[in-house]
C-alpha atoms as a PDB file:
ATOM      1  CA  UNK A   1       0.000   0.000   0.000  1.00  0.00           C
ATOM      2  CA  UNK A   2       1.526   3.715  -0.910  1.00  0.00           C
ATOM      3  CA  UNK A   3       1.983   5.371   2.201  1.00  0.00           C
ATOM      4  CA  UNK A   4       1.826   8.887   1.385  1.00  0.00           C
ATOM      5  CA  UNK A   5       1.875  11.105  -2.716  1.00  0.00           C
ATOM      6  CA  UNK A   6       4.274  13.906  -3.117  1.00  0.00           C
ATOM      7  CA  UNK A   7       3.725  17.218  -5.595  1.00  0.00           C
ATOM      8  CA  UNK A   8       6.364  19.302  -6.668  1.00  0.00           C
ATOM      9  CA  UNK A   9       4.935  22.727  -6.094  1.00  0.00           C
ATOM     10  CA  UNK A  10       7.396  25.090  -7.626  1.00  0.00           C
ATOM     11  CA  UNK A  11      10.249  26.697  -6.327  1.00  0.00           C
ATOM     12  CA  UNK A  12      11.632  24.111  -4.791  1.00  0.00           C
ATOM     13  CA  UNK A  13       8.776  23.534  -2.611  1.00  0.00           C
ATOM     14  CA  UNK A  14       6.711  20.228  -2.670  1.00  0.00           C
ATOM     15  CA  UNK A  15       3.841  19.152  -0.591  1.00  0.00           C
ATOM     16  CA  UNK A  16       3.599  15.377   0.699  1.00  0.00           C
ATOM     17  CA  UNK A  17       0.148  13.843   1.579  1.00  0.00           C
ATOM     18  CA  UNK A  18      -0.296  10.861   3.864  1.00  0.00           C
ATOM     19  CA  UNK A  19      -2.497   8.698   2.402  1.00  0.00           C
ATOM     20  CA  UNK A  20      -4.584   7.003   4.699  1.00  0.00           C
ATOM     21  CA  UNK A  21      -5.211  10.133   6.911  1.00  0.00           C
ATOM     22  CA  UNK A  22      -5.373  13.021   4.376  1.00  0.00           C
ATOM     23  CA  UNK A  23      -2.316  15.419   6.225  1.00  0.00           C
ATOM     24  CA  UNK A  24      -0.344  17.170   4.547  1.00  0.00           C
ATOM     25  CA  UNK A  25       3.471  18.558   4.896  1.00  0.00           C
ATOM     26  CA  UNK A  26       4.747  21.431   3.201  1.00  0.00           C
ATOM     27  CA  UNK A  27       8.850  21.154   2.620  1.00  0.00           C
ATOM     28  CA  UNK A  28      10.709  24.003   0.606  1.00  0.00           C
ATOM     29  CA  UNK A  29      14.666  24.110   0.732  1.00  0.00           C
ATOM     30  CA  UNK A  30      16.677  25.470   3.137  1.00  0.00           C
ATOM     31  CA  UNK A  31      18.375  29.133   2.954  1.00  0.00           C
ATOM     32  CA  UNK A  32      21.947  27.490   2.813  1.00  0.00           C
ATOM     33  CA  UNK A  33      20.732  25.458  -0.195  1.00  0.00           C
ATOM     34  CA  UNK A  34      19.194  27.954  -2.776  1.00  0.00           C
ATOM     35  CA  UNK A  35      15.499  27.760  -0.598  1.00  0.00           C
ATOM     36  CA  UNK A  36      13.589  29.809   1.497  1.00  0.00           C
ATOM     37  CA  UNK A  37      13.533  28.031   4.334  1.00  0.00           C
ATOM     38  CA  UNK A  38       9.871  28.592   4.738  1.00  0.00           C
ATOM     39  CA  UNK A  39       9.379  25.502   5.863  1.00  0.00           C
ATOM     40  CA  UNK A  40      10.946  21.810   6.731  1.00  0.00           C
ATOM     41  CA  UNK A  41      13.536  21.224   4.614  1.00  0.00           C
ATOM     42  CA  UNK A  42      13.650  17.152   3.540  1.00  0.00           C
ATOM     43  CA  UNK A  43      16.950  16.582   5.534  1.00  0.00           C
ATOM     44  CA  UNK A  44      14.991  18.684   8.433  1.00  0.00           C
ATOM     45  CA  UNK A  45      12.051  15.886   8.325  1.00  0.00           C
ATOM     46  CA  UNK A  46      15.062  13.366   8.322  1.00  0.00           C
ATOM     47  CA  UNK A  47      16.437  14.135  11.380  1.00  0.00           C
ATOM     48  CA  UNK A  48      13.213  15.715  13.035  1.00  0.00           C
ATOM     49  CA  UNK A  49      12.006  12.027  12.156  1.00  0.00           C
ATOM     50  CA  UNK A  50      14.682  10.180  14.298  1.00  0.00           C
ATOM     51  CA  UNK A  51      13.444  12.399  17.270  1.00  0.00           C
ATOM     52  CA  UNK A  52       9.525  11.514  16.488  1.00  0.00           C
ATOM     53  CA  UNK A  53      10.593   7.293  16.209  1.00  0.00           C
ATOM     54  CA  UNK A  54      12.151   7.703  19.888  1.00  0.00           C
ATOM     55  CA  UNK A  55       9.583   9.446  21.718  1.00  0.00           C
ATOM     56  CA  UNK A  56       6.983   7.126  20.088  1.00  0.00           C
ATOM     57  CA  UNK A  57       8.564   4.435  20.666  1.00  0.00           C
ATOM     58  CA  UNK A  58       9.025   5.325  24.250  1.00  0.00           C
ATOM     59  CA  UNK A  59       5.902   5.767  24.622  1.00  0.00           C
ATOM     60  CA  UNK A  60       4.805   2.456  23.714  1.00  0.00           C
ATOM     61  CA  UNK A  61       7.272   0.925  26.171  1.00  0.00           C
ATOM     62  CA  UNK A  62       6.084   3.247  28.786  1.00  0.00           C
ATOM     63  CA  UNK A  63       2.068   2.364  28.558  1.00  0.00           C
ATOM     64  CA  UNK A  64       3.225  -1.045  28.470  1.00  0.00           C
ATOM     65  CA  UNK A  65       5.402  -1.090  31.505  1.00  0.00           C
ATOM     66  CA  UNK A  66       3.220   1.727  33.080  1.00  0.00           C
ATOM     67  CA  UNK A  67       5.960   4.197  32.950  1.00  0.00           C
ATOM     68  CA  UNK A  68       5.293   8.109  33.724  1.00  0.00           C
ATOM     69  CA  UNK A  69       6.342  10.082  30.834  1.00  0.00           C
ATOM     70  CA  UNK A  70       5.568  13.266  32.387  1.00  0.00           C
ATOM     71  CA  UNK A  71       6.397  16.461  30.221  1.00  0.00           C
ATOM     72  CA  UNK A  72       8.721  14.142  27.886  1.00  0.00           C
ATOM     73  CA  UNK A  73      10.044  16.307  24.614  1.00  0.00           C
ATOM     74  CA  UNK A  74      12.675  16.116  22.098  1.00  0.00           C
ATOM     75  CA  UNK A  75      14.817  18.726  20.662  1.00  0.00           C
ATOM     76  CA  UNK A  76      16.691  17.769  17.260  1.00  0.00           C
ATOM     77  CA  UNK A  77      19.179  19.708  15.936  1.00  0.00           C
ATOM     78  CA  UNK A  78      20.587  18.857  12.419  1.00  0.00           C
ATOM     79  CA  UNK A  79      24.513  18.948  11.338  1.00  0.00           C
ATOM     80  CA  UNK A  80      25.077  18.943   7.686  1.00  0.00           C
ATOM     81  CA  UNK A  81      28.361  17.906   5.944  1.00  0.00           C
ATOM     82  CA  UNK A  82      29.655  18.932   2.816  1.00  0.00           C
ATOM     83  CA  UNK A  83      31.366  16.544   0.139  1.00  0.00           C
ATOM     84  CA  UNK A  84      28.941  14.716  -0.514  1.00  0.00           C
ATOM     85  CA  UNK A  85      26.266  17.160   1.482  1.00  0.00           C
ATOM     86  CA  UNK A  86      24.542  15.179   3.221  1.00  0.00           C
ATOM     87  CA  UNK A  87      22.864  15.362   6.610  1.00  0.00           C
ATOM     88  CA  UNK A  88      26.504  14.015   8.907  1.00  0.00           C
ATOM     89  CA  UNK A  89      25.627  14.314  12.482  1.00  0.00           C
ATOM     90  CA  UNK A  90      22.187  14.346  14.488  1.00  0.00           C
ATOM     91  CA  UNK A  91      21.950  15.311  17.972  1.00  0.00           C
ATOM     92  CA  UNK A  92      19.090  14.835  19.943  1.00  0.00           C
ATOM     93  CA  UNK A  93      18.158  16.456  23.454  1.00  0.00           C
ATOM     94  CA  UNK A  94      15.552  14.670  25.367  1.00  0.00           C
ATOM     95  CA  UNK A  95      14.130  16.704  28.339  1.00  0.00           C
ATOM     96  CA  UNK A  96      10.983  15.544  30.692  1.00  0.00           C
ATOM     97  CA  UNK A  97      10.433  14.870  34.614  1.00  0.00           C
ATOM     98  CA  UNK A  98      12.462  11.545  34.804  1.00  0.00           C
ATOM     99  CA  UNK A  99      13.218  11.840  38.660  1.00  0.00           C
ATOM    100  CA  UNK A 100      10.441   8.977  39.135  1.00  0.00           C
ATOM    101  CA  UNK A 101      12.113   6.690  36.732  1.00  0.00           C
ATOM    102  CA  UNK A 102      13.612   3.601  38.790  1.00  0.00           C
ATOM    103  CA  UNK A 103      17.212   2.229  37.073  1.00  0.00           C
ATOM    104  CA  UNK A 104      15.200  -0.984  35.150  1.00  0.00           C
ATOM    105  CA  UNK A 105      12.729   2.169  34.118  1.00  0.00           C
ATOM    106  CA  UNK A 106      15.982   4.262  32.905  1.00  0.00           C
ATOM    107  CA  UNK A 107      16.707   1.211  31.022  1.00  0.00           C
ATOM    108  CA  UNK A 108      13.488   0.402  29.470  1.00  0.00           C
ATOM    109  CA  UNK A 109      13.000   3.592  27.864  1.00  0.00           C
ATOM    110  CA  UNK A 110      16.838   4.589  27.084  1.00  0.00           C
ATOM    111  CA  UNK A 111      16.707   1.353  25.296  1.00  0.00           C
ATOM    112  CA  UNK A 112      13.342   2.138  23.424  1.00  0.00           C
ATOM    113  CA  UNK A 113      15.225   5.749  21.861  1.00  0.00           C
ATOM    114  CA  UNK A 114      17.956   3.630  20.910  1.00  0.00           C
ATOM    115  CA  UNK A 115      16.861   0.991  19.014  1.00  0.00           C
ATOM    116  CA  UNK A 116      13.343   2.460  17.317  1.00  0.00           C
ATOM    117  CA  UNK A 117      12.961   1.500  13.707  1.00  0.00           C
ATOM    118  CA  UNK A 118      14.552   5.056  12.224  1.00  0.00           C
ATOM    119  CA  UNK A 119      17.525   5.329  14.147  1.00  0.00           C
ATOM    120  CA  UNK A 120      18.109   1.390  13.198  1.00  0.00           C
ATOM    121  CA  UNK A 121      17.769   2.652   9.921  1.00  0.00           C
ATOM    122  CA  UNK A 122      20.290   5.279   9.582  1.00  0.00           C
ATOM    123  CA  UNK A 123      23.503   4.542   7.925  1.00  0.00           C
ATOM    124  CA  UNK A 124      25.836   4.056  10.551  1.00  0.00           C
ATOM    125  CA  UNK A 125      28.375   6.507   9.728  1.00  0.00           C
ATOM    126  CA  UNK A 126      25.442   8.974  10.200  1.00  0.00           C
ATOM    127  CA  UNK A 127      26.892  10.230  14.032  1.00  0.00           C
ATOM    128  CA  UNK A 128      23.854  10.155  16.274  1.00  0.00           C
ATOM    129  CA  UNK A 129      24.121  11.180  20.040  1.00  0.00           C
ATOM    130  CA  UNK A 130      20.999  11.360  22.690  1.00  0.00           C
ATOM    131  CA  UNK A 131      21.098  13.682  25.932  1.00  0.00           C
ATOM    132  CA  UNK A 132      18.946  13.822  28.328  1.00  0.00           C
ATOM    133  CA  UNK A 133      17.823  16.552  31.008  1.00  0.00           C
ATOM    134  CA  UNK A 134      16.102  16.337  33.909  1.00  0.00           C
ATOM    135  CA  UNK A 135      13.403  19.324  33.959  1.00  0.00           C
END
């Protein structure tokens, strides 16, 4: 089944519709590659993406081990290289109210961010680093 139809707007903006629900994302280029930057860039989805797989995937581990995941958010910031350019280095910041997390809890969900199906998808020279912060 397609998952999702993409249009190439004009001006180097395209518009990609999911399928099944009908919503739609607006991507245009970024400023440091000839774009706008009006909107998510396709590397920007790419790495916001890696960010999205974690948290959901946390949060399936933590309704199914009944773990709090009180104020729980992700901040993704994006490194590009150049030759080839390519997106080289994604660093994500995970902040929430962990302080009732027990050490199997810590390991339950640390181990859900680390091995959800986009960051076992990434090529593993892509450098990919997780912090987290106590709020």
């Amino acid at each position: 089944m397609t998952t999702s139809r993409i249009q190439y707007l004009g001006n180097l903006r395209c518009e990609a519709v999911h399928l099944k629900s009908g919503v739609s994302i607006v991507t245009d280029a970024p400023v440091d590659n000839k774009g706008k930057g009006e909107a998510f860039s396709p590397t920007d989805l790419m790495s916001t993406s890696l960010g999205l797989c974690m948290l959901t995937i946390m949060g399936i581990a933590a309704e199914e081990k009944n773990i709090p995941m009180t104020n729980i958010a992700a901040e993704v910031q994006k490194i590009m290289g150049t030759d080839p350019r390519r997106v080289a280095e994604i660093k994500i910041k995970i902040t929430g109210d962990f302080r009732e997390w027990t050490e199997r809890e810590w390991a339950i969900m640390k181990k859900a961010a680390d091995t959800c199906p986009v960051k076992q998808s990434i090529h593993p020279d892509l450098i990919t680093s997780i912090e987290w912060k106590q709020i």
